[in-house]
PDB file of N, CA and C in Angstrom:
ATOM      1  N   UNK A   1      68.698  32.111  14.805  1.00  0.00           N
ATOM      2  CA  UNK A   1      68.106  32.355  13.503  1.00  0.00           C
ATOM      3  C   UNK A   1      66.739  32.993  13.727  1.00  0.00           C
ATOM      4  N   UNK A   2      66.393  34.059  13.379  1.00  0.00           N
ATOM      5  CA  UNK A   2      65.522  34.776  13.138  1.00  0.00           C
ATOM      6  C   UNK A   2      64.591  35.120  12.131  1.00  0.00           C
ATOM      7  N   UNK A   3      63.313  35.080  12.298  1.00  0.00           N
ATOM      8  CA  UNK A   3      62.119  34.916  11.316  1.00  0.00           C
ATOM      9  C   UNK A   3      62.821  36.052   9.929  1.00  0.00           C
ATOM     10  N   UNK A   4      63.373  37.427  10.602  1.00  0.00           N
ATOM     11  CA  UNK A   4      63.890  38.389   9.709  1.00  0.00           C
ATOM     12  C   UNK A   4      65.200  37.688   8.723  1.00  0.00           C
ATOM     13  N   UNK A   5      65.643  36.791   9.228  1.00  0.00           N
ATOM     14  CA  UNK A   5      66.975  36.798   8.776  1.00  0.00           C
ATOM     15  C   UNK A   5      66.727  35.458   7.759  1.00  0.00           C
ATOM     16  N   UNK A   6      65.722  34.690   8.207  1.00  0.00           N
ATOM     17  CA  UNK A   6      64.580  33.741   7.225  1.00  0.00           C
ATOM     18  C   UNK A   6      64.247  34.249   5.873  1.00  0.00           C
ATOM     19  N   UNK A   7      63.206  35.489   6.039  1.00  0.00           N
ATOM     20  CA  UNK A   7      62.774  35.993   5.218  1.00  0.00           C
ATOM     21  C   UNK A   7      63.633  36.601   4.331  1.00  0.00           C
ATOM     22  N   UNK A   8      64.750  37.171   4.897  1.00  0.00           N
ATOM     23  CA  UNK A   8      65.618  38.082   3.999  1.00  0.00           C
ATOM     24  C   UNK A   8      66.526  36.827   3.446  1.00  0.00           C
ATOM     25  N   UNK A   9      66.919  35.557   3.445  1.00  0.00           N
ATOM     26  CA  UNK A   9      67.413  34.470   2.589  1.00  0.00           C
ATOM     27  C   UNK A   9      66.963  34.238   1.713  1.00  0.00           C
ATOM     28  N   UNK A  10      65.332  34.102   2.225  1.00  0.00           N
ATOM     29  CA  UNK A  10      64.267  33.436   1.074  1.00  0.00           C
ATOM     30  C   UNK A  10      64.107  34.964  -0.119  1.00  0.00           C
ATOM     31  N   UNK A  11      64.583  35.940   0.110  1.00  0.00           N
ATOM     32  CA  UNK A  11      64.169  37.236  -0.272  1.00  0.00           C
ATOM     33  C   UNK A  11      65.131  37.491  -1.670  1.00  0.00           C
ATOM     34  N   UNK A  12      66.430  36.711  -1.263  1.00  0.00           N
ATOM     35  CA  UNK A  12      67.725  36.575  -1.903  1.00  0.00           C
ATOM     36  C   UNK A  12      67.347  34.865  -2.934  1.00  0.00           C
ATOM     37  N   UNK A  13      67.148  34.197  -2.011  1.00  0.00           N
ATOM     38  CA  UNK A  13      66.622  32.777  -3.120  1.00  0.00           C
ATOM     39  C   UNK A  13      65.960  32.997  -4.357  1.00  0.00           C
ATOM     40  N   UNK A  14      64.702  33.863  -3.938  1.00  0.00           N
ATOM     41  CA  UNK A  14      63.830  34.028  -5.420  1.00  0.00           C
ATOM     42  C   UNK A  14      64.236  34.343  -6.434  1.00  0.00           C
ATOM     43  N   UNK A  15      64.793  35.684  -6.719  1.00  0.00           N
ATOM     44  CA  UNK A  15      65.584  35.546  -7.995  1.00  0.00           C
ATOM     45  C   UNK A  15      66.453  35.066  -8.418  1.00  0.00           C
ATOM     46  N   UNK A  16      67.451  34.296  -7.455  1.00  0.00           N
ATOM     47  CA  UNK A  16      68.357  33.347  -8.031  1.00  0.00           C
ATOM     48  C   UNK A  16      67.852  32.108  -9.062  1.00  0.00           C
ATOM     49  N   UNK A  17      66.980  31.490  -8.254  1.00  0.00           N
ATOM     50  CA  UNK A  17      66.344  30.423  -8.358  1.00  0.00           C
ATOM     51  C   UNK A  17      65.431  30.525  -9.753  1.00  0.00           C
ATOM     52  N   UNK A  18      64.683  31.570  -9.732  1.00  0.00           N
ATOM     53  CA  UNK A  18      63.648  31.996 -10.486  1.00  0.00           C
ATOM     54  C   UNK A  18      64.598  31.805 -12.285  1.00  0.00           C
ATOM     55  N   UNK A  19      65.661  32.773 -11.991  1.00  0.00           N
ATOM     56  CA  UNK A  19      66.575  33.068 -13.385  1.00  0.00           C
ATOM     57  C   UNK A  19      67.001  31.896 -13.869  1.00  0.00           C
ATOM     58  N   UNK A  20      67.865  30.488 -13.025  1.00  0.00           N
ATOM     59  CA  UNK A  20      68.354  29.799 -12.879  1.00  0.00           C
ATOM     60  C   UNK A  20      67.299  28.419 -13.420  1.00  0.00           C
ATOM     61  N   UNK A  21      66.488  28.663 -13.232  1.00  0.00           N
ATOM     62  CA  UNK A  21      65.132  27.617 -14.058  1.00  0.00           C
ATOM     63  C   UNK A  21      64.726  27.932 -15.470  1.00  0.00           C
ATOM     64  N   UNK A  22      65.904  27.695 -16.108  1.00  0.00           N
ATOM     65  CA  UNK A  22      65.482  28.213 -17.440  1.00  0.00           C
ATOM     66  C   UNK A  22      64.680  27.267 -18.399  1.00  0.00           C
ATOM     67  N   UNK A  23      64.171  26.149 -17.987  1.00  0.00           N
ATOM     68  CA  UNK A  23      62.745  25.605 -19.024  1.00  0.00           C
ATOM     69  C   UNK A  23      61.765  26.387 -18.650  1.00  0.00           C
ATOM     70  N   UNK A  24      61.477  27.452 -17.260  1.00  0.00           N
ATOM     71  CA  UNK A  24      60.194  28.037 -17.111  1.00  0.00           C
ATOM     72  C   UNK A  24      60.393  29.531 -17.902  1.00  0.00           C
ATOM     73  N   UNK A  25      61.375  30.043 -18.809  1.00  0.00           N
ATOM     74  CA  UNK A  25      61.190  31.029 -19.694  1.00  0.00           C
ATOM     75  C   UNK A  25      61.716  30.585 -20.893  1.00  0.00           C
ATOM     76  N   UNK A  26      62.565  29.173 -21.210  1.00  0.00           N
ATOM     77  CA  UNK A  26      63.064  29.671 -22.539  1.00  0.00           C
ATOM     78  C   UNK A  26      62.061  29.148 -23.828  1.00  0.00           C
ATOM     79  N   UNK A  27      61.602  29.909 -24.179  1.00  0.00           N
ATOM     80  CA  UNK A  27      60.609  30.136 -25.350  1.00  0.00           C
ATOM     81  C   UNK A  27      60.540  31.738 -25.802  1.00  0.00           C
ATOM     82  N   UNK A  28      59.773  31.566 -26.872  1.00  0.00           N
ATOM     83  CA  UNK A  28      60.353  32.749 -27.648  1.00  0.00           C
ATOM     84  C   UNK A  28      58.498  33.496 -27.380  1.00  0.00           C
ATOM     85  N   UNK A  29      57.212  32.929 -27.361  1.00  0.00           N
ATOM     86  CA  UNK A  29      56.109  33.619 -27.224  1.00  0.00           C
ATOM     87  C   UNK A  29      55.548  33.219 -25.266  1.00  0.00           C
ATOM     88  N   UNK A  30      55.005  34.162 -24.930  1.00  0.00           N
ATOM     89  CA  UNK A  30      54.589  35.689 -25.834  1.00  0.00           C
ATOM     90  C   UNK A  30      55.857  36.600 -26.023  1.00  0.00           C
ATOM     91  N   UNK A  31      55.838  37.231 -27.031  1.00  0.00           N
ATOM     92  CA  UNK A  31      56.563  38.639 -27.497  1.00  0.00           C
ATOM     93  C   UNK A  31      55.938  39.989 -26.962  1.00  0.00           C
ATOM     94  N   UNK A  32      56.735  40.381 -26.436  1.00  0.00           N
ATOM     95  CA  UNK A  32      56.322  41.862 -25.618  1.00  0.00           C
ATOM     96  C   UNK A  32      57.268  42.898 -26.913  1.00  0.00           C
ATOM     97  N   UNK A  33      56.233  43.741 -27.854  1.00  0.00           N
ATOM     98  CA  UNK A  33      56.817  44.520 -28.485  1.00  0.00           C
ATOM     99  C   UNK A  33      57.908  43.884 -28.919  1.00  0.00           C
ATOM    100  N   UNK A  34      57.786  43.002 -29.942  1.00  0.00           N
ATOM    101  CA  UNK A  34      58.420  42.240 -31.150  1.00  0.00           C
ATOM    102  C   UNK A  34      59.639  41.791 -30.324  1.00  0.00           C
ATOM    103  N   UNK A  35      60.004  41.606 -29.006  1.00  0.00           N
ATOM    104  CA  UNK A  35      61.007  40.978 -28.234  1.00  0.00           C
ATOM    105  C   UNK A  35      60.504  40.046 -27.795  1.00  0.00           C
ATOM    106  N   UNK A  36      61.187  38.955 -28.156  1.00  0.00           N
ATOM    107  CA  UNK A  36      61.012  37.460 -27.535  1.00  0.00           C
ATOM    108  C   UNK A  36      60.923  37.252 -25.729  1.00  0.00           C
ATOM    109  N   UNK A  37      59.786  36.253 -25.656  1.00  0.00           N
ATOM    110  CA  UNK A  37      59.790  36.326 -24.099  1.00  0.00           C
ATOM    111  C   UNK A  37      61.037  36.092 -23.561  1.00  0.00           C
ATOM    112  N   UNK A  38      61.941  34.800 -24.055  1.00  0.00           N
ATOM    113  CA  UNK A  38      63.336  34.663 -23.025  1.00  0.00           C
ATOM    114  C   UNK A  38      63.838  36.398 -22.854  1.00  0.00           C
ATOM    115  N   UNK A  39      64.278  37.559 -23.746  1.00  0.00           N
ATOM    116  CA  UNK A  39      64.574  38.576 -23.165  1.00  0.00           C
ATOM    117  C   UNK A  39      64.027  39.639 -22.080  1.00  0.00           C
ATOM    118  N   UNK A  40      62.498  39.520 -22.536  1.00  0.00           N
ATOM    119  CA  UNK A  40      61.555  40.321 -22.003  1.00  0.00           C
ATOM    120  C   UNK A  40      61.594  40.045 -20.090  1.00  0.00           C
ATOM    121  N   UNK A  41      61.863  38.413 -20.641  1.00  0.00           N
ATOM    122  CA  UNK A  41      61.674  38.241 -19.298  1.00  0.00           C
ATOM    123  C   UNK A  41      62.518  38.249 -18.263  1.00  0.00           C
ATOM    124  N   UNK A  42      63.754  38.390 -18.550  1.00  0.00           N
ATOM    125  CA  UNK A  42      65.017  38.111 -18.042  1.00  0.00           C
ATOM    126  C   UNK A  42      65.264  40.029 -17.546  1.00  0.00           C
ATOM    127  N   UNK A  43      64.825  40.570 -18.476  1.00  0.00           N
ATOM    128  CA  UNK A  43      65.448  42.298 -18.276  1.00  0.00           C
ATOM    129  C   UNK A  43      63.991  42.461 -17.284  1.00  0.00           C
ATOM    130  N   UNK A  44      62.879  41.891 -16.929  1.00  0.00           N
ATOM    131  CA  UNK A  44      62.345  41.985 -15.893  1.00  0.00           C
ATOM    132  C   UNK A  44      62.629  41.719 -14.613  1.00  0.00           C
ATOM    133  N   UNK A  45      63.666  40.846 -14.810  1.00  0.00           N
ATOM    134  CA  UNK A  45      63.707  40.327 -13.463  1.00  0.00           C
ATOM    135  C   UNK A  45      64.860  41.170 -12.909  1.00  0.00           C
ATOM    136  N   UNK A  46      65.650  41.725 -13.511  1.00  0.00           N
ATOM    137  CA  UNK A  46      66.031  43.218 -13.283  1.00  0.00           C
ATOM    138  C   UNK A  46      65.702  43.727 -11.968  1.00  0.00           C
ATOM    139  N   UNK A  47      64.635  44.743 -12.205  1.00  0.00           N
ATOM    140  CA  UNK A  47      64.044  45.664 -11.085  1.00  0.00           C
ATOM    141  C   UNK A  47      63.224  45.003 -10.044  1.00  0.00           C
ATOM    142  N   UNK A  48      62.558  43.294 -10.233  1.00  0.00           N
ATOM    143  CA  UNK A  48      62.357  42.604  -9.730  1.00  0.00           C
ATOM    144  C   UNK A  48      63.500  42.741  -8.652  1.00  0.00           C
ATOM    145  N   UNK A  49      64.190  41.895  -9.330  1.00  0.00           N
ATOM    146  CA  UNK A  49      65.636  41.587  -8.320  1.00  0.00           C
ATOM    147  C   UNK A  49      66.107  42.309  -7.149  1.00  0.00           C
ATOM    148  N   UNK A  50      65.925  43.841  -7.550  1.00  0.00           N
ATOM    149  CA  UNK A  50      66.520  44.780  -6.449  1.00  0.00           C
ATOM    150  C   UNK A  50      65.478  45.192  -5.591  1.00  0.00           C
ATOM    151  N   UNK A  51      64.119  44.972  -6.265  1.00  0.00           N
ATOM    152  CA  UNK A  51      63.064  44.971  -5.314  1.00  0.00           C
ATOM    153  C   UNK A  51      63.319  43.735  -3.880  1.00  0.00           C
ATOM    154  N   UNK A  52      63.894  42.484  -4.356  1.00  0.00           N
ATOM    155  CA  UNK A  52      63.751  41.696  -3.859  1.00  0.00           C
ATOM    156  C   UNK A  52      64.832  41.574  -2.601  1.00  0.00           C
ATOM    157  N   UNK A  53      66.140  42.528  -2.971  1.00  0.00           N
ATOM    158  CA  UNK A  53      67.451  42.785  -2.612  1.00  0.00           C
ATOM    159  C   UNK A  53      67.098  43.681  -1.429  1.00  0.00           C
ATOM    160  N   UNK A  54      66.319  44.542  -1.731  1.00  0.00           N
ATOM    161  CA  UNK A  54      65.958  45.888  -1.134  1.00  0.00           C
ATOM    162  C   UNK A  54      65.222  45.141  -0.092  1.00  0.00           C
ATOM    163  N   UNK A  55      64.281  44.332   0.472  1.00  0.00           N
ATOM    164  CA  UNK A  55      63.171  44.072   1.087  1.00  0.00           C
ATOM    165  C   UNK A  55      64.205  43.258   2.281  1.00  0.00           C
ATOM    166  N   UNK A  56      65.490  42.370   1.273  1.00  0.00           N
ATOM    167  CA  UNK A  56      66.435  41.245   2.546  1.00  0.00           C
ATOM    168  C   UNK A  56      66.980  42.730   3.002  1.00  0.00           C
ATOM    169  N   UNK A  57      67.554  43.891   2.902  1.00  0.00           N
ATOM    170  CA  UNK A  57      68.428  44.520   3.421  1.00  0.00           C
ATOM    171  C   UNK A  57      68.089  45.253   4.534  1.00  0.00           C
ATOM    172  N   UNK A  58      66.268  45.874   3.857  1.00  0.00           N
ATOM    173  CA  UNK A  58      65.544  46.294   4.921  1.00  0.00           C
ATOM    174  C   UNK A  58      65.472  45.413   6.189  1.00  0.00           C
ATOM    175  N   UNK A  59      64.830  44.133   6.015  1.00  0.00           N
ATOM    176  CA  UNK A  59      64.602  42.819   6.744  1.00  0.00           C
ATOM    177  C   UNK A  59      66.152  42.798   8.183  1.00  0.00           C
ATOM    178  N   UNK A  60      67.053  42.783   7.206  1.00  0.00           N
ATOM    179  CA  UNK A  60      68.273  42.215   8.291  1.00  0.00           C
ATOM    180  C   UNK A  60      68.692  43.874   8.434  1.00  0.00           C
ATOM    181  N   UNK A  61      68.344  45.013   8.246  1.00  0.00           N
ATOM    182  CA  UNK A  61      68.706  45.892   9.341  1.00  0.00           C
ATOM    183  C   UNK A  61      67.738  45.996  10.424  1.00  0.00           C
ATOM    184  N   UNK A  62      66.207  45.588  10.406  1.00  0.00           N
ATOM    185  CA  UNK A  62      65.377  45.279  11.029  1.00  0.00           C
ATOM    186  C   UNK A  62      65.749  44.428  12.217  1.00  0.00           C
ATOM    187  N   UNK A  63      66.425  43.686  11.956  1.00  0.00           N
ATOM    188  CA  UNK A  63      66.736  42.887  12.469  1.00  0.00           C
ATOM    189  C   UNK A  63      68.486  43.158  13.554  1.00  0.00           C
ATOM    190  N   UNK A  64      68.993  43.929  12.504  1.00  0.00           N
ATOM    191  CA  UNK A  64      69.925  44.064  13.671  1.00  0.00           C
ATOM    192  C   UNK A  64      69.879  45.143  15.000  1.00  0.00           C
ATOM    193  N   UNK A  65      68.810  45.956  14.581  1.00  0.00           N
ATOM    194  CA  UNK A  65      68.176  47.093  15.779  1.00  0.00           C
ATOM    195  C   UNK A  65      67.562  46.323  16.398  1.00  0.00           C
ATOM    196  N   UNK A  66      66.864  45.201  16.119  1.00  0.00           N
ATOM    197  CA  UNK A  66      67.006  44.235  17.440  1.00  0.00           C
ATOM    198  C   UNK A  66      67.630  43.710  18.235  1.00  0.00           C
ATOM    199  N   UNK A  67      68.410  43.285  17.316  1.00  0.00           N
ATOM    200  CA  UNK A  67      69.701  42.593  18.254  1.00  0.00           C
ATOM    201  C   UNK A  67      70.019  43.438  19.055  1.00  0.00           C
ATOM    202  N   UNK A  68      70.684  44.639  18.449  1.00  0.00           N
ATOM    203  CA  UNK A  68      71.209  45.586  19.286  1.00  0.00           C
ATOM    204  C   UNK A  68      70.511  46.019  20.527  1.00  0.00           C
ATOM    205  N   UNK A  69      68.672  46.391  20.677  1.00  0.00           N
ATOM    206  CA  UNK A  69      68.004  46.517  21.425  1.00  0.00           C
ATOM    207  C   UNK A  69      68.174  45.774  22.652  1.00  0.00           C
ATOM    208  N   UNK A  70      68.393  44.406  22.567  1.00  0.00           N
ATOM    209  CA  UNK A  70      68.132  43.504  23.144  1.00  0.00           C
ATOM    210  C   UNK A  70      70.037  42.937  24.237  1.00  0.00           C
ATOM    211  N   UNK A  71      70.909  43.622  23.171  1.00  0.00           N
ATOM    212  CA  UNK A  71      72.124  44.201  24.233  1.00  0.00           C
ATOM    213  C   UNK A  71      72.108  45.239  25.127  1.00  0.00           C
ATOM    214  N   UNK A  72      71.305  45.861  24.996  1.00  0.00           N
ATOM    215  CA  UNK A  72      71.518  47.041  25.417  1.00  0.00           C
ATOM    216  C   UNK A  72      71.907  48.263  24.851  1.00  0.00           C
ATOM    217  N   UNK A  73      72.260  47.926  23.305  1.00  0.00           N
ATOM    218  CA  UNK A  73      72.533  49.195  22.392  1.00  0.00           C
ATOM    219  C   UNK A  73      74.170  49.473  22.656  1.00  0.00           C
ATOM    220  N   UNK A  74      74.858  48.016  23.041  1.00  0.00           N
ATOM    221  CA  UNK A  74      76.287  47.733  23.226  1.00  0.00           C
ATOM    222  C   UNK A  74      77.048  47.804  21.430  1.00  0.00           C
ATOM    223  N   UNK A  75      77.589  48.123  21.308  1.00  0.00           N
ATOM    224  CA  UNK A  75      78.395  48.002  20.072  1.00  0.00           C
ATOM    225  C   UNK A  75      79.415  47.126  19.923  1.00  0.00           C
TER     226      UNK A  75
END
């Protein structure tokens, strides 16, 4: 187990976790442009998300050019 392969779990946890805790958004203020926070906040976590997706994918290919390095670049 690898610090990369750590980070890229925990990378995948956050927005699960985050969406999945719904007493920490469901309320209706603040309103972002007459939309209630539960929506506002949920279609944020959106581009969040793939930010977050994007960073584990980077992480564990990071990680497998190590591995590989460390064979010898064996396939």
């Amino acid at each position: 187990m690898t610090p990369e392969r750590v980070l890229a779990g925990l990378a995948l946890a956050v927005p699960v976790v985050t969406v999945l805790w719904v007493s920490s958004y469901a309320k209706l203020t603040p309103a972002f442009g007459g939309m209630p926070f539960f929506y506002w906040y949920q279609i944020l976590w959106i581009p969040v998300s793939a930010v977050f997706t994007g960073a584990a994918y980077l992480l564990l290919g990071r990680d497998e050019k190590q591995r590989k390095a460390v064979r010898g670049g064996d396939v």
